[in-house]
PDB file of N, CA and C in Angstrom:
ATOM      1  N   UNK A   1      13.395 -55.729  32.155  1.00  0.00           N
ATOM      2  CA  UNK A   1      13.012 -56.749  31.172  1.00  0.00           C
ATOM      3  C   UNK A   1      11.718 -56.338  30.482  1.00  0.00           C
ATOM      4  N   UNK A   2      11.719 -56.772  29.220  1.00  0.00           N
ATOM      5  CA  UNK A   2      10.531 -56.118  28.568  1.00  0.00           C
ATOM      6  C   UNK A   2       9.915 -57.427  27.643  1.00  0.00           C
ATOM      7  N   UNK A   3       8.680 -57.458  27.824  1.00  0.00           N
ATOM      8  CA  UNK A   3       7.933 -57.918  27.595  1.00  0.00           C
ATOM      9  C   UNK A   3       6.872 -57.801  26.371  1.00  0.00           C
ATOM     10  N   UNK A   4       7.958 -58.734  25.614  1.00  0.00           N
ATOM     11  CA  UNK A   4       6.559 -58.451  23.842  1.00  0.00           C
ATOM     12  C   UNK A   4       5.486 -58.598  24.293  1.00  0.00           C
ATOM     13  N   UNK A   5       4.183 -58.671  23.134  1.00  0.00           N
ATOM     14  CA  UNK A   5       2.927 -58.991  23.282  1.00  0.00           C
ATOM     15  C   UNK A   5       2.635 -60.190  23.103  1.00  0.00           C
ATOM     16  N   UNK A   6       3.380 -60.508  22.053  1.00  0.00           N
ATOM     17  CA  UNK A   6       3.321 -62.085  22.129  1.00  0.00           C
ATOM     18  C   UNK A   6       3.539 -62.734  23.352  1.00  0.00           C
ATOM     19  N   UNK A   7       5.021 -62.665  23.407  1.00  0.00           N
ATOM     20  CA  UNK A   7       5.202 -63.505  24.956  1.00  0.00           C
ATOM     21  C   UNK A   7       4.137 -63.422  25.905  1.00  0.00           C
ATOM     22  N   UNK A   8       3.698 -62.051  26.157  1.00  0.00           N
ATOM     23  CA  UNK A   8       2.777 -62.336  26.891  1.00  0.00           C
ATOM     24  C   UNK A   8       1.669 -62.890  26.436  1.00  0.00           C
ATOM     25  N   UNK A   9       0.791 -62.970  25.681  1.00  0.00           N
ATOM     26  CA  UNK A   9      -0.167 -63.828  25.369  1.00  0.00           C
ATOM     27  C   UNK A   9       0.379 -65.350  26.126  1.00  0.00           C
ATOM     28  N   UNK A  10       1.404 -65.709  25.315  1.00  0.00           N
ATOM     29  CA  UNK A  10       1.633 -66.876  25.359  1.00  0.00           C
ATOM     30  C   UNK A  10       1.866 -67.917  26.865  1.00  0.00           C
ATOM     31  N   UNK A  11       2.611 -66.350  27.692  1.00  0.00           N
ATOM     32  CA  UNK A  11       2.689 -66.492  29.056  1.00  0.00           C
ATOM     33  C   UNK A  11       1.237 -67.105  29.576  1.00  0.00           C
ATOM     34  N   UNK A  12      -0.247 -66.046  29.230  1.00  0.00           N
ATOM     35  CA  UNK A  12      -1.426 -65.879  29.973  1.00  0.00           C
ATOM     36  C   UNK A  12      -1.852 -67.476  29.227  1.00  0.00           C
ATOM     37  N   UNK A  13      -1.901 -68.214  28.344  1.00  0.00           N
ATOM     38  CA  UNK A  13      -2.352 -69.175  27.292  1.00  0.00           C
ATOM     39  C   UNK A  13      -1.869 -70.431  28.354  1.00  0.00           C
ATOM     40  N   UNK A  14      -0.431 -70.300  28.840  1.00  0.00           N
ATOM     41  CA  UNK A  14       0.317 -71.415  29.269  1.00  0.00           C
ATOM     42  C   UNK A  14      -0.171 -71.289  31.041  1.00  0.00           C
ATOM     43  N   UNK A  15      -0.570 -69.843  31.369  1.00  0.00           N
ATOM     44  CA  UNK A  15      -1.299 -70.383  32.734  1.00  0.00           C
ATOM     45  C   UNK A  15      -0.349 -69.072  33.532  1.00  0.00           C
ATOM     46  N   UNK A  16       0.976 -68.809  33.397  1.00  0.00           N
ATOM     47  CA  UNK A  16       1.456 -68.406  33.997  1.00  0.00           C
ATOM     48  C   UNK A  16       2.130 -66.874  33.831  1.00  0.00           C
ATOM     49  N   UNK A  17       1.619 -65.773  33.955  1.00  0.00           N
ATOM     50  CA  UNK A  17       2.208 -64.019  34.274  1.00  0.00           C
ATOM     51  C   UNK A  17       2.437 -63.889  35.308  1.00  0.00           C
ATOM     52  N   UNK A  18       3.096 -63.333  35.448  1.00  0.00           N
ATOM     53  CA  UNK A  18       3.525 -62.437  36.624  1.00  0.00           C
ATOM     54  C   UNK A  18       2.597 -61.320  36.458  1.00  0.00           C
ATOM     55  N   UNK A  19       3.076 -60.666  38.207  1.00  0.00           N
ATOM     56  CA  UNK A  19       2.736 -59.177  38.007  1.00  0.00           C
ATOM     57  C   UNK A  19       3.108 -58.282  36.923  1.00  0.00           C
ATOM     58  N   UNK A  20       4.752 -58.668  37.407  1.00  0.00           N
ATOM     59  CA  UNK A  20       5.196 -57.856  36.203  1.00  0.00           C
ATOM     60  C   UNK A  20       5.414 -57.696  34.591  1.00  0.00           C
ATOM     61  N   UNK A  21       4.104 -58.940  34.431  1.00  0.00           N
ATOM     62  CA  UNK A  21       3.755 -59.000  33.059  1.00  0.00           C
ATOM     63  C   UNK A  21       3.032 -57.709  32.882  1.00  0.00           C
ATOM     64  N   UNK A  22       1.731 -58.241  33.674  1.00  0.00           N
ATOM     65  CA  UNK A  22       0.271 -57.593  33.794  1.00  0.00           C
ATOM     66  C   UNK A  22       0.635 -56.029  33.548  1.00  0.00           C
ATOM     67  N   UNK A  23       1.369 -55.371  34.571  1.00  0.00           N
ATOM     68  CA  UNK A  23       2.315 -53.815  34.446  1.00  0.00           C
ATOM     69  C   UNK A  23       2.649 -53.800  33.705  1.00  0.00           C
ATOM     70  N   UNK A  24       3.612 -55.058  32.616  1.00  0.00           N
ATOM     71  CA  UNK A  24       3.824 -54.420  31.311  1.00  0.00           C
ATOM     72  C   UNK A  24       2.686 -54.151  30.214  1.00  0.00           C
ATOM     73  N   UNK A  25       1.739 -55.220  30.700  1.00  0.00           N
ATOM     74  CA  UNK A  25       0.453 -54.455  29.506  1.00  0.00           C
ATOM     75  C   UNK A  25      -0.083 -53.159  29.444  1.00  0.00           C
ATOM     76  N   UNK A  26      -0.417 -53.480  31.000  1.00  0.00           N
ATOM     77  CA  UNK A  26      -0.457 -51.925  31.164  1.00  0.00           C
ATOM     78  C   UNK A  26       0.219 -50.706  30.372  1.00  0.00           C
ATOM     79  N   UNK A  27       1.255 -50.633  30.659  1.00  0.00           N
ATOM     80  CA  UNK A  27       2.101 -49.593  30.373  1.00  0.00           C
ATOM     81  C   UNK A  27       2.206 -49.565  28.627  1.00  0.00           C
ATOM     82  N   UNK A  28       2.081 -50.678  27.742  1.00  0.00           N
ATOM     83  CA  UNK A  28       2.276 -50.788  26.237  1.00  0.00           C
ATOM     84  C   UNK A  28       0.854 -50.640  26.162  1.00  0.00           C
ATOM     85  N   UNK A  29      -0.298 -50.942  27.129  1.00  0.00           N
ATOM     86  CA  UNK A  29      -1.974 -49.700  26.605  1.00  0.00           C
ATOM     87  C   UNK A  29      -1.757 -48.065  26.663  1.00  0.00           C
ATOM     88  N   UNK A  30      -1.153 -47.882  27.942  1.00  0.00           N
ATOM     89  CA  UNK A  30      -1.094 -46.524  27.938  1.00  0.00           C
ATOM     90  C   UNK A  30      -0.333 -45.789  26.937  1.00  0.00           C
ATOM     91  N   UNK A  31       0.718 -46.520  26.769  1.00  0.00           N
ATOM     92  CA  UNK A  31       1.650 -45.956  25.757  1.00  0.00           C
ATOM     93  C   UNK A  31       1.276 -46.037  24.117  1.00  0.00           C
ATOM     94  N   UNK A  32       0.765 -47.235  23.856  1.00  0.00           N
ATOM     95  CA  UNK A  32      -0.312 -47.152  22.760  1.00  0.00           C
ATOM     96  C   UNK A  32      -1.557 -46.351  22.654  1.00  0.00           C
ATOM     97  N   UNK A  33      -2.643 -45.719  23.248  1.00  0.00           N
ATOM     98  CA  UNK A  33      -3.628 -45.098  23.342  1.00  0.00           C
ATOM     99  C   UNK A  33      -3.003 -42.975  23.353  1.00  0.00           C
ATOM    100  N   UNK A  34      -1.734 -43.488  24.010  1.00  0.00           N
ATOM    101  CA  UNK A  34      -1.363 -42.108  24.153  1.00  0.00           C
ATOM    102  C   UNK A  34      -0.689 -41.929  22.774  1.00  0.00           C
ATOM    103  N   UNK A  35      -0.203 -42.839  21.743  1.00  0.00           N
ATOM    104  CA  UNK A  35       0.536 -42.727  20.520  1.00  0.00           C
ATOM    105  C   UNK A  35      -1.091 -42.493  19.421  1.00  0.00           C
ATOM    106  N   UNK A  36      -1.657 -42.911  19.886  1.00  0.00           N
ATOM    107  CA  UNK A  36      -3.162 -43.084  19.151  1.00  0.00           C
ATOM    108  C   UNK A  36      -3.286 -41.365  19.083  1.00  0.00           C
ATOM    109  N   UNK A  37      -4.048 -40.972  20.187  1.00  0.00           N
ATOM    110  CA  UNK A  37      -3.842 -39.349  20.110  1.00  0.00           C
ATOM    111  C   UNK A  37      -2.903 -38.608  20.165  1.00  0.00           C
ATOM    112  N   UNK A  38      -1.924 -38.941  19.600  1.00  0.00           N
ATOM    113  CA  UNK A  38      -0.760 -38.066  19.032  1.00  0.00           C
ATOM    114  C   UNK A  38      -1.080 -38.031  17.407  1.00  0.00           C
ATOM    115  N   UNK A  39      -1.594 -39.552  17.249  1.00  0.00           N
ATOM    116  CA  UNK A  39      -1.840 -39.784  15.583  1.00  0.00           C
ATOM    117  C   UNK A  39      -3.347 -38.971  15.262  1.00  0.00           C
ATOM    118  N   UNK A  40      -3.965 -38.895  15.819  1.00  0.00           N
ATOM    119  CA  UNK A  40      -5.158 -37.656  15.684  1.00  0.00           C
ATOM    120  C   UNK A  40      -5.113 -36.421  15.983  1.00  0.00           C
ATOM    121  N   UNK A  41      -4.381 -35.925  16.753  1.00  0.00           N
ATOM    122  CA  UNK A  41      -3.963 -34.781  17.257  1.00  0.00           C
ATOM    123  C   UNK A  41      -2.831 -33.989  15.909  1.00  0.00           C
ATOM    124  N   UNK A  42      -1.740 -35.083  15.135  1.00  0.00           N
ATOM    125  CA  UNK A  42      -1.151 -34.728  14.145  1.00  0.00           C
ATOM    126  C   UNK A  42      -2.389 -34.537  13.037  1.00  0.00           C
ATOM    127  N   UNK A  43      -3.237 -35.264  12.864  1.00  0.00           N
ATOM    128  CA  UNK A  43      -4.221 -35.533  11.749  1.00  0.00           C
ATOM    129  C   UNK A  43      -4.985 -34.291  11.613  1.00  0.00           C
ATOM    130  N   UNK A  44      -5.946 -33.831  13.008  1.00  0.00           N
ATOM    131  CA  UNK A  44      -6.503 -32.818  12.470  1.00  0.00           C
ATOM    132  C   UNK A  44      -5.728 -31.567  13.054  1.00  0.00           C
ATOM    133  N   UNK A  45      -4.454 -31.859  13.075  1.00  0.00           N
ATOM    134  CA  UNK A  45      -3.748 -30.068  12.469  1.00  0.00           C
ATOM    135  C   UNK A  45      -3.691 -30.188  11.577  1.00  0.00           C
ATOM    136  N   UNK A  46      -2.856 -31.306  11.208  1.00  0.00           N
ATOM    137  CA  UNK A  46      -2.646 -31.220   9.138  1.00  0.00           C
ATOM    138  C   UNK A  46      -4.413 -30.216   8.501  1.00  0.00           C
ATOM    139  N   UNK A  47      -5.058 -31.082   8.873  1.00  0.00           N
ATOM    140  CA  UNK A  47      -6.777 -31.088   8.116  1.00  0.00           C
ATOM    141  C   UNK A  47      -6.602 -29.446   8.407  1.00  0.00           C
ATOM    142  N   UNK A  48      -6.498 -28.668   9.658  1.00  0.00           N
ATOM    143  CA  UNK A  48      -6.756 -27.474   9.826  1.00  0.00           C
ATOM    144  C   UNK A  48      -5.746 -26.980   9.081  1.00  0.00           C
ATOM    145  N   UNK A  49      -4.634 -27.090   8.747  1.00  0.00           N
ATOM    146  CA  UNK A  49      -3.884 -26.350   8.215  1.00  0.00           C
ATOM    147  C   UNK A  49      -4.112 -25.885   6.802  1.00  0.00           C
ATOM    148  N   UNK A  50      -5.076 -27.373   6.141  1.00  0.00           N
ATOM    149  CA  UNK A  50      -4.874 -27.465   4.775  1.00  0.00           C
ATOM    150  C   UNK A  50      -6.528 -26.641   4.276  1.00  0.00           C
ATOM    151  N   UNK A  51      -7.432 -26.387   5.713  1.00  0.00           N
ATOM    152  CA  UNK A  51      -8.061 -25.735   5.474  1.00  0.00           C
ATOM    153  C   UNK A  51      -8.171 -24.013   4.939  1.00  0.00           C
TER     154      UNK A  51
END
């Protein structure tokens, strides 16, 4: 089961997550932060390339 961001907000607002909310944040930070430096990592090759 997967867990928007919303829902979860809305879950933590109304009082009640689970664990296996909390693990899903987790995992949509890691997976976001790791998409982050993919998006900089693409950025400055482009920049080096065009150097």
């Amino acid at each position: 089961m997967k867990t928007s961001l919303k829902e979860y907000v809305e879950g933590v607002y109304k009082g009640g997550i689970s664990c296996e909310g909390v693990t899903r944040l987790h995992q949509m930070e890691s997976e976001y932060s790791k998409w982050i430096d993919e998006q900089e990592a693409g950025i400055v090759a482009s920049m080096e390339e065009n150097l």
